[in-house]
C-alpha atoms as a PDB file:
ATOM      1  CA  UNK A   1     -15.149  -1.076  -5.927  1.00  0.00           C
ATOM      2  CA  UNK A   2     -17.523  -4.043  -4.703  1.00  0.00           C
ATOM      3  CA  UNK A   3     -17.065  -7.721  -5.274  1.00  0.00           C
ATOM      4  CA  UNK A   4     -19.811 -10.361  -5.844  1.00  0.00           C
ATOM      5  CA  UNK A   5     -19.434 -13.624  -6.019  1.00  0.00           C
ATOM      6  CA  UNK A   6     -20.763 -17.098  -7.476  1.00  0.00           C
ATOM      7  CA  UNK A   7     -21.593 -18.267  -4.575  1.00  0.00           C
ATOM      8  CA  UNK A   8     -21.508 -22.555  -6.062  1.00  0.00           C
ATOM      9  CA  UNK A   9     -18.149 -22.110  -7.370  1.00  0.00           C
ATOM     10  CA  UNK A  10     -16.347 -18.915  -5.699  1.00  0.00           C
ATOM     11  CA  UNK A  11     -15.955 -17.212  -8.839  1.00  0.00           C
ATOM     12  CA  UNK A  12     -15.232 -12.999  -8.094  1.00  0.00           C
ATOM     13  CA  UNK A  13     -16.046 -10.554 -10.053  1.00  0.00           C
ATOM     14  CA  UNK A  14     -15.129  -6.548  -9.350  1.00  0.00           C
ATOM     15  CA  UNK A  15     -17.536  -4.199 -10.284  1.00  0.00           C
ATOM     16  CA  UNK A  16     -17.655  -0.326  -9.468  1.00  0.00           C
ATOM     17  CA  UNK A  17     -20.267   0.248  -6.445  1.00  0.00           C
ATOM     18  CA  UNK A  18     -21.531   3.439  -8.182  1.00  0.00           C
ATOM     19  CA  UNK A  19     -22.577   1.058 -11.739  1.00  0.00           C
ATOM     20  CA  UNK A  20     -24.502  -1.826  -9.258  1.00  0.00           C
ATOM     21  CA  UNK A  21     -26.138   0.779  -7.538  1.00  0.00           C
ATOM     22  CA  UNK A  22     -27.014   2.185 -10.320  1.00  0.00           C
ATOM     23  CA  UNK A  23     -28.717  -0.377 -11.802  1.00  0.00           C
ATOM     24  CA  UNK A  24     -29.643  -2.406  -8.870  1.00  0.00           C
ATOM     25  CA  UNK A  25     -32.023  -1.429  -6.118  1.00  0.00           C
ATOM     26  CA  UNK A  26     -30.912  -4.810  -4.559  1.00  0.00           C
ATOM     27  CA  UNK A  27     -26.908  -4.336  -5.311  1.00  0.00           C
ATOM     28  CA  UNK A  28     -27.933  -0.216  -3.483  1.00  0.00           C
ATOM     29  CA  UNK A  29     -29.494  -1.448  -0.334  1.00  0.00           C
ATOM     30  CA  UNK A  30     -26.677  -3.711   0.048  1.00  0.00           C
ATOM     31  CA  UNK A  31     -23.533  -1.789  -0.545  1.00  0.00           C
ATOM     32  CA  UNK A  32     -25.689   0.926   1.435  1.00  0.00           C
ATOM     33  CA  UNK A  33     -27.658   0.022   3.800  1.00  0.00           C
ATOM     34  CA  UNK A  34     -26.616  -0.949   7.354  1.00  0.00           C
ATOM     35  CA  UNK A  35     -25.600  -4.461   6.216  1.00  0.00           C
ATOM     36  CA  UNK A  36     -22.350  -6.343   6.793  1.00  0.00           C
ATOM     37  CA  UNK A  37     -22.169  -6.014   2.753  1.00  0.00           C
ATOM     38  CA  UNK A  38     -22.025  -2.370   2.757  1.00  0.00           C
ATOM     39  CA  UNK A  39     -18.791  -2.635   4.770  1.00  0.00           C
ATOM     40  CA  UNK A  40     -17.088  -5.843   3.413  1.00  0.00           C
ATOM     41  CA  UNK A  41     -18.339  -4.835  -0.215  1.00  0.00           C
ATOM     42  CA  UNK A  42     -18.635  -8.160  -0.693  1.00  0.00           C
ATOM     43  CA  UNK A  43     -22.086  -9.566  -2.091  1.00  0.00           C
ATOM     44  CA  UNK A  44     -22.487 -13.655  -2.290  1.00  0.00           C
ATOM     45  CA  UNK A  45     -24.806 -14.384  -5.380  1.00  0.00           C
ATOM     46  CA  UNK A  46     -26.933 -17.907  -5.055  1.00  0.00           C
ATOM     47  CA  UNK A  47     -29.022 -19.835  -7.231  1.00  0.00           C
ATOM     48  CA  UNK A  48     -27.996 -18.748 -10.264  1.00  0.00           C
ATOM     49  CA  UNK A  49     -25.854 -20.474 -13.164  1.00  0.00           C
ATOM     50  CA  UNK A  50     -22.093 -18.827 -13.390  1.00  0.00           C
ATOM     51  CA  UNK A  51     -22.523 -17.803 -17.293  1.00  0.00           C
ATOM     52  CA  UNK A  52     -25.439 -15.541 -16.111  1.00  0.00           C
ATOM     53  CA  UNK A  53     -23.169 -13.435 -13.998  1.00  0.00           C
ATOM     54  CA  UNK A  54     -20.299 -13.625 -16.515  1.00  0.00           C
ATOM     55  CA  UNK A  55     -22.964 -12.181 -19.346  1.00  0.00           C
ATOM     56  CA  UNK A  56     -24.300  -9.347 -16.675  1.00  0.00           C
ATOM     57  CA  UNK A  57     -20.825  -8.170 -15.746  1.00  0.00           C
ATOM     58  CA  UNK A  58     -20.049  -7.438 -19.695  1.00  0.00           C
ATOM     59  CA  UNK A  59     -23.618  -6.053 -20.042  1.00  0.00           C
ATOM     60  CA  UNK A  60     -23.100  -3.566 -16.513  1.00  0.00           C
ATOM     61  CA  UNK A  61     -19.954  -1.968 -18.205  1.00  0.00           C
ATOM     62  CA  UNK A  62     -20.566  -2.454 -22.035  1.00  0.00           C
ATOM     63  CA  UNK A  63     -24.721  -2.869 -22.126  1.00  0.00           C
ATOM     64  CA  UNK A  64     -23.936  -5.800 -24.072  1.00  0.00           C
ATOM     65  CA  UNK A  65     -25.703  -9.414 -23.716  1.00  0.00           C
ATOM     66  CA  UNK A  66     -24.633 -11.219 -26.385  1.00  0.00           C
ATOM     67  CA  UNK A  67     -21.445 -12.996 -25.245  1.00  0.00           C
ATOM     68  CA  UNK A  68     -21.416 -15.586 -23.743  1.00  0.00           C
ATOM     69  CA  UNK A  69     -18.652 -17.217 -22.356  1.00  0.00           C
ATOM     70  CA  UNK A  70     -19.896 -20.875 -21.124  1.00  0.00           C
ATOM     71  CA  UNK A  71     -18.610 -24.120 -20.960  1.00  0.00           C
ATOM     72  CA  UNK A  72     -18.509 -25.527 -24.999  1.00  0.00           C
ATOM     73  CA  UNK A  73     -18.783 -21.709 -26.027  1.00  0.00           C
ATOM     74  CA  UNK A  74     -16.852 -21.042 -29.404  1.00  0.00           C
ATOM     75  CA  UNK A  75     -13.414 -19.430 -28.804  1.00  0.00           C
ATOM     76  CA  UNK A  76     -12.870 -16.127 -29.561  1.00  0.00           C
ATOM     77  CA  UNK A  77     -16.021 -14.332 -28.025  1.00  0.00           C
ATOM     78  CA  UNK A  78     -18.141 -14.957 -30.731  1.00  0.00           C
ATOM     79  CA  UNK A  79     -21.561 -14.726 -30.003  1.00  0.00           C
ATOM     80  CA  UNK A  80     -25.162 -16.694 -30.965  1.00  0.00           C
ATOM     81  CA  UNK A  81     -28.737 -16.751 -30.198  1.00  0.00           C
ATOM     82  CA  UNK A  82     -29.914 -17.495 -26.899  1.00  0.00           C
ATOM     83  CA  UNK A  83     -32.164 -19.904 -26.203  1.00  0.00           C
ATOM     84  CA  UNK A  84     -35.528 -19.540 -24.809  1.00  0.00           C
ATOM     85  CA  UNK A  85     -33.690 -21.228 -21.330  1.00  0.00           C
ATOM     86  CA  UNK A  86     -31.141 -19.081 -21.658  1.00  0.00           C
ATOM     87  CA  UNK A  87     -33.429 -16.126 -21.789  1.00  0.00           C
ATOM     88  CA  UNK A  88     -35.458 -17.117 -19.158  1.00  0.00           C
ATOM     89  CA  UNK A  89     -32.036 -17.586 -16.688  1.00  0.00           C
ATOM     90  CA  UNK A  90     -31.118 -14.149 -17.583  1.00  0.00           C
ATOM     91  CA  UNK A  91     -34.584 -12.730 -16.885  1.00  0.00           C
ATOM     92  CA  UNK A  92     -34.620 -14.960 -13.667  1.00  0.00           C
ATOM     93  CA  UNK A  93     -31.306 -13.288 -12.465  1.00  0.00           C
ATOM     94  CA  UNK A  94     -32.646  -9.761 -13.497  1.00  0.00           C
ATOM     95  CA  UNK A  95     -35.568 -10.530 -11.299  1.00  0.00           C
ATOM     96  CA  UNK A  96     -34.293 -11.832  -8.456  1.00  0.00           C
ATOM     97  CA  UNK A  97     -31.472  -9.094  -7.648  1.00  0.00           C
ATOM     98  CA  UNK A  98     -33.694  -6.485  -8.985  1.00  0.00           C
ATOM     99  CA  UNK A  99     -31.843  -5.430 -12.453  1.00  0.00           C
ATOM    100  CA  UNK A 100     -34.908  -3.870 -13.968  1.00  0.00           C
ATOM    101  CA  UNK A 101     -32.951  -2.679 -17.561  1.00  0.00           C
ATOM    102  CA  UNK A 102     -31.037  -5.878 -17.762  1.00  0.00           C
ATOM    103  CA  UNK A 103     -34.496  -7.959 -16.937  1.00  0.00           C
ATOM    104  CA  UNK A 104     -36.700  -5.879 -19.872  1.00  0.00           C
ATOM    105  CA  UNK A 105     -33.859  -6.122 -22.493  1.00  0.00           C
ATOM    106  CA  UNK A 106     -33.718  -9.719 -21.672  1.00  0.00           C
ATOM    107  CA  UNK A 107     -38.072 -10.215 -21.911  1.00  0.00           C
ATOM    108  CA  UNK A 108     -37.968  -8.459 -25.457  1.00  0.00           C
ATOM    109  CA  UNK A 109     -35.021 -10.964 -26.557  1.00  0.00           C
ATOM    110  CA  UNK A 110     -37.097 -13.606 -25.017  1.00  0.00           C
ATOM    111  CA  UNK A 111     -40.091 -12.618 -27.045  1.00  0.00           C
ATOM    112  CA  UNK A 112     -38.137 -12.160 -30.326  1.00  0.00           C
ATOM    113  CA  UNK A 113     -36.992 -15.695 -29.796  1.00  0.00           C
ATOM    114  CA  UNK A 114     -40.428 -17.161 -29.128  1.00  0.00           C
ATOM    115  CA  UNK A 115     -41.892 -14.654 -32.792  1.00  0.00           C
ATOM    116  CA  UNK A 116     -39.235 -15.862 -34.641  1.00  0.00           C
ATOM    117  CA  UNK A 117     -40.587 -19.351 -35.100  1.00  0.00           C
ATOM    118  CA  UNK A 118     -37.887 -20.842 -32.496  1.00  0.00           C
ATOM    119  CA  UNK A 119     -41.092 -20.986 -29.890  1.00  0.00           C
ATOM    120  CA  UNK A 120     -41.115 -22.238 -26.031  1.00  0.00           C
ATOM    121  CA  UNK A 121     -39.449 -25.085 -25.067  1.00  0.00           C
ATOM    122  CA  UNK A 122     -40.506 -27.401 -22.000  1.00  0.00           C
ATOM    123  CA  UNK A 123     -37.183 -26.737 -20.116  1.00  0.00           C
ATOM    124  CA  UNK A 124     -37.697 -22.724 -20.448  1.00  0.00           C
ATOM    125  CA  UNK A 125     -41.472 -23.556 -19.723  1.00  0.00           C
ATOM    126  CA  UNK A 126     -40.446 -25.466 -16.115  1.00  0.00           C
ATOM    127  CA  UNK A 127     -37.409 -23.314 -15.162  1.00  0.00           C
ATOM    128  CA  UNK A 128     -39.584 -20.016 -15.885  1.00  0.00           C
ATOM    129  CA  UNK A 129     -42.798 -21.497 -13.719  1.00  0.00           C
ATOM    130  CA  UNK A 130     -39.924 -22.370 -10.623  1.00  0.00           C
ATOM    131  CA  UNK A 131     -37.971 -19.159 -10.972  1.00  0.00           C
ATOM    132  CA  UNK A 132     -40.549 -15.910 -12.235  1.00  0.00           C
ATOM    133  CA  UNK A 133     -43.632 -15.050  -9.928  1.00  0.00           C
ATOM    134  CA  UNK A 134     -47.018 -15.590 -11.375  1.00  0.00           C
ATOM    135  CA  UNK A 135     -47.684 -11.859 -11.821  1.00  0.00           C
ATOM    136  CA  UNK A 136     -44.382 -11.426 -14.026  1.00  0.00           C
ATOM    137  CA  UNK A 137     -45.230 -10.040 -17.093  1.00  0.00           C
ATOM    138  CA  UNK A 138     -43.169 -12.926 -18.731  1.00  0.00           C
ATOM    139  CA  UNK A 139     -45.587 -15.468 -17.802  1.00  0.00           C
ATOM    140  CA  UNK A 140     -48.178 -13.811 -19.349  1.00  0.00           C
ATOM    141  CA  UNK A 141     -46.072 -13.023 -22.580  1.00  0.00           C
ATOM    142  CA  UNK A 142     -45.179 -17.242 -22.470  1.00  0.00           C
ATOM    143  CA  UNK A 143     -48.696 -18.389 -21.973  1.00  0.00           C
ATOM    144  CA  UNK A 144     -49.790 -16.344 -25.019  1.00  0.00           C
ATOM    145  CA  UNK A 145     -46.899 -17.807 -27.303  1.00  0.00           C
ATOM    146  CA  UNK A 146     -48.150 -21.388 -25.948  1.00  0.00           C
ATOM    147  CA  UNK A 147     -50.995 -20.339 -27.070  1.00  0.00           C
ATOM    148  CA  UNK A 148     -50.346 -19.364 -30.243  1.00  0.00           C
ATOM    149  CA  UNK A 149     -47.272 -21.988 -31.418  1.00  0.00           C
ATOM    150  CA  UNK A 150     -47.519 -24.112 -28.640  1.00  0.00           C
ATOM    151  CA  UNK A 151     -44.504 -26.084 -27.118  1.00  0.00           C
ATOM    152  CA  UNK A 152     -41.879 -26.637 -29.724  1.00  0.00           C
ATOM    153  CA  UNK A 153     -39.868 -29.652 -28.128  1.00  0.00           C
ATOM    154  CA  UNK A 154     -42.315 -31.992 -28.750  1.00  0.00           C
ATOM    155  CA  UNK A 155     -42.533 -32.133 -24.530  1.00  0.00           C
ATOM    156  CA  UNK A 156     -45.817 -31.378 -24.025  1.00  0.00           C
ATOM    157  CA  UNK A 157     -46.636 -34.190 -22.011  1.00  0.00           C
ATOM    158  CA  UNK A 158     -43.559 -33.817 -19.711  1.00  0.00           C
ATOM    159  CA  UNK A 159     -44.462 -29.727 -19.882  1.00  0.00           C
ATOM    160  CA  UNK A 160     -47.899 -30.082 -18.926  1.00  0.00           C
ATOM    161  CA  UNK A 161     -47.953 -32.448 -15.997  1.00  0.00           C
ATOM    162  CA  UNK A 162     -45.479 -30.636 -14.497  1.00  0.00           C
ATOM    163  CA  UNK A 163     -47.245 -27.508 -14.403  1.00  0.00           C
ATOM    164  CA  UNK A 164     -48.878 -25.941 -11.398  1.00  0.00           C
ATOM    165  CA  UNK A 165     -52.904 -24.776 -11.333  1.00  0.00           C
ATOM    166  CA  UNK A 166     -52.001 -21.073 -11.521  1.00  0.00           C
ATOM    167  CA  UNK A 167     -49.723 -21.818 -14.848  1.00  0.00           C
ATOM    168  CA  UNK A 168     -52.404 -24.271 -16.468  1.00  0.00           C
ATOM    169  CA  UNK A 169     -55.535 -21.248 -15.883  1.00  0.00           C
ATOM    170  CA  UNK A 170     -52.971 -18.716 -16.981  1.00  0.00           C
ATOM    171  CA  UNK A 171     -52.202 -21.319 -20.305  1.00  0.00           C
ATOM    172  CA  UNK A 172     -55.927 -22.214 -20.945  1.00  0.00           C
ATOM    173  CA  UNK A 173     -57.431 -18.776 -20.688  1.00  0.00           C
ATOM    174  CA  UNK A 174     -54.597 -17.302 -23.171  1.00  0.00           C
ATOM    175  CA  UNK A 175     -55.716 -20.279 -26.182  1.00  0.00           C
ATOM    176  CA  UNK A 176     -59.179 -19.363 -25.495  1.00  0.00           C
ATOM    177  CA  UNK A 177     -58.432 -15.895 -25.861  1.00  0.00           C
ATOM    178  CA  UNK A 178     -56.931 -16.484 -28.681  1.00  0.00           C
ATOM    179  CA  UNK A 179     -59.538 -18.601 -30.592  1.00  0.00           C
ATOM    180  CA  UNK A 180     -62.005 -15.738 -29.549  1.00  0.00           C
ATOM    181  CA  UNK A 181     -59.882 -12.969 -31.085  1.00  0.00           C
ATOM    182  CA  UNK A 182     -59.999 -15.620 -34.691  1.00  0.00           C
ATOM    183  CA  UNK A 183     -63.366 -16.187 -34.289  1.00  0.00           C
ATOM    184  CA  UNK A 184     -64.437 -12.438 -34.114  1.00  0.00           C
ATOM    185  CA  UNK A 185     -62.469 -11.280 -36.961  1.00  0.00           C
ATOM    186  CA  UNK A 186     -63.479 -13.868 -39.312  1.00  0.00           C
ATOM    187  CA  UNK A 187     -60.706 -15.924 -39.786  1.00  0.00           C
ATOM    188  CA  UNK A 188     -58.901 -12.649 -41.042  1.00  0.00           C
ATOM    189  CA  UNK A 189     -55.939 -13.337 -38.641  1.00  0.00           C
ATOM    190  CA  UNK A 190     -53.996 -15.891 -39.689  1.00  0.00           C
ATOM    191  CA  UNK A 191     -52.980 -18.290 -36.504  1.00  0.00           C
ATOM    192  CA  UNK A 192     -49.324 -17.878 -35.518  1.00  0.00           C
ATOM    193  CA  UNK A 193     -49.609 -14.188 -36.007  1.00  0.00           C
ATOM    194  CA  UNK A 194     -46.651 -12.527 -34.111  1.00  0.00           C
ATOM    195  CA  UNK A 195     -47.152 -10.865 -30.479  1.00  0.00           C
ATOM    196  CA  UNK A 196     -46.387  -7.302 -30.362  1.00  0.00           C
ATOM    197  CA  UNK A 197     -44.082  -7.488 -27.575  1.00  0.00           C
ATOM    198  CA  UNK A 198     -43.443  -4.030 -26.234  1.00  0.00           C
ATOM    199  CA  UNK A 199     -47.728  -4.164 -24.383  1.00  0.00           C
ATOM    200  CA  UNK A 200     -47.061  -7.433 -22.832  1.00  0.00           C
ATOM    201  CA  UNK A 201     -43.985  -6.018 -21.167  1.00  0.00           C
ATOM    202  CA  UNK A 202     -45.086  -2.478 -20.787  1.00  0.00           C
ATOM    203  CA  UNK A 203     -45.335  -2.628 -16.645  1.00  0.00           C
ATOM    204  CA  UNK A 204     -42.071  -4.806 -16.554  1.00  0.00           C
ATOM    205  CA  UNK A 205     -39.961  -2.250 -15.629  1.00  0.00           C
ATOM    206  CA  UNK A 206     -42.332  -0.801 -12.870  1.00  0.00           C
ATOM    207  CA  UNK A 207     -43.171  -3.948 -11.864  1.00  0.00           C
ATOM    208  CA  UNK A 208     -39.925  -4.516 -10.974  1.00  0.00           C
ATOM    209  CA  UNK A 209     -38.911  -1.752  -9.162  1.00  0.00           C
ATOM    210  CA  UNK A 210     -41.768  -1.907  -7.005  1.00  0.00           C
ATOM    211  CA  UNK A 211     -40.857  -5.370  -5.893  1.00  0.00           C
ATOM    212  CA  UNK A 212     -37.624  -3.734  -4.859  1.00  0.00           C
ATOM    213  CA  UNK A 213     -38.851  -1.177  -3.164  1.00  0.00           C
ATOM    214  CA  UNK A 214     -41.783  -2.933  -1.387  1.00  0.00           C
ATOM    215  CA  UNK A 215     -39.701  -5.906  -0.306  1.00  0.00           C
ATOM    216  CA  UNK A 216     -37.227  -6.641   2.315  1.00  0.00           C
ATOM    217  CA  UNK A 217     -33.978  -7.879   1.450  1.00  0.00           C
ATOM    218  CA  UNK A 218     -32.415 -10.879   2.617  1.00  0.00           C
ATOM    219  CA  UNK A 219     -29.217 -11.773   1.331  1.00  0.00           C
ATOM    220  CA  UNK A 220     -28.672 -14.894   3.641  1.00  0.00           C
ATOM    221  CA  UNK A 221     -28.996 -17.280   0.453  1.00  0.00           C
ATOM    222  CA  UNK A 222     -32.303 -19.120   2.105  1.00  0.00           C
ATOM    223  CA  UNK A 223     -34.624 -16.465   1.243  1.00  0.00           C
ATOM    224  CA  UNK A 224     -34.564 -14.451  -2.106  1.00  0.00           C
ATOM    225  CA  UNK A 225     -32.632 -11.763  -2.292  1.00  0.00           C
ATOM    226  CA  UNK A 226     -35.003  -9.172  -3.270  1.00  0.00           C
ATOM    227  CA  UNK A 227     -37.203  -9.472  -2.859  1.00  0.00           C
ATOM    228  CA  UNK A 228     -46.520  -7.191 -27.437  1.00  0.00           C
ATOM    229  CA  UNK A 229     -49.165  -5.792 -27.981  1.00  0.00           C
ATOM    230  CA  UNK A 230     -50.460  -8.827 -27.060  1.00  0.00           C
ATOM    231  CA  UNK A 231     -53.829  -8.400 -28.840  1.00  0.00           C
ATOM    232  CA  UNK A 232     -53.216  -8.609 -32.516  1.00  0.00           C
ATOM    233  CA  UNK A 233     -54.362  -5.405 -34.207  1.00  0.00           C
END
């Protein structure tokens, strides 16, 4: 068995080594590698909210990511949709310690959210641009429902002058993109037409392994730790 723990409020949680290795090229290199971790089996998680860690230990054993057990949470395990925040915490976990199922089940749900007329919110839209790399596929999949439904919060002033150069380009270039793809087929497609998630995401999965693989991990809490189709046819 391993332990990791919330590192903000000291919260445990025992896992089997074999299921975080499994699933976690950052949880292997720890509980492996010649690390104090791999002999304490103790892993300290930072910068991440404790409901995120409560959700991935029930997904780990039962592949399951729809309870969640926060503060003002119904009793009784019930579950509900996430939010586009929520999401984009869960993907930012999945990320960051390397998770690369838990981060592409996580980037569909995201863009299921953001089809189904829910849309982006400035909060998801800020915590995504301060916790996902440019190159994430997620960005790209968020720009282009900016682009298509824009920001549903009514923050778009708050949104926008927060963002940072990379973000804006990323933003801009998807709307024109999308005006271009209207323009050429004649008004056929209708705005607001849903992404096809599955191409945006495509390299998710060997994105993120790569990172894992290609990065060294620090686990001293300062660094991080580890390191549709989207044209409508």
């Amino acid at each position: 068995m391993a332990t990791y723990i919330h590192k903000e409020s000291g919260t445990k949680f025992h896992a089997h080594a074999s299921l975080l290795c499994h699933y976690s090229p950052f949880f292997k290199k720890a509980l492996t590698g010649r690390f104090q971790e791999s002999e304490s089996r103790i892993i300290e998680i930072y910068d991440v909210e404790l409901w995120v860690l409560e959700v991935f230990q029930n997904w780990l054993y039962f592949r399951n990511c729809d309870w969640i057990p926060s503060p003002g949470f119904d009793a009784g395990g019930d579950s509900r949709d996430y939010t586009a925040l929520e999401h984009v915490q869960m993907i930012s976990f999945a990320d960051k310690y390397s998770v690369p199922e838990l981060f592409e089940v996580e980037a569909q749900r995201l863009g299921k959210c953001l089809n189904d007329g829910t849309g982006m919110k400035s909060d998801a839209l800020l915590f995504a641009q301060d916790h996902l790399p440019e190159s994430s596929p997620v960005m790209v999949m968020i720009a282009e429902a900016i682009a298509r439904f824009g920001i549903k919060d009514g923050g778009e002033g708050t949104a926008l002058m927060g963002l940072k150069p990379a973000l804006e380009k990323l933003i801009a270039r998807s709307i024109i993109q999308s005006r271009d793809r209207q323009k050429k087929r004649n008004d056929n497609v209708a705005p607001g037409k849903k992404m096809n998630v599955t191409k945006l995401l495509r390299t998710s999965n060997n994105a993120t392994n790569e990172k894992a693989q290609d990065d060294e991990m620090s686990i001293d809490g300062n660094d991080d730790a580890t390191d549709n189709e989207s044209d409508d046819e």
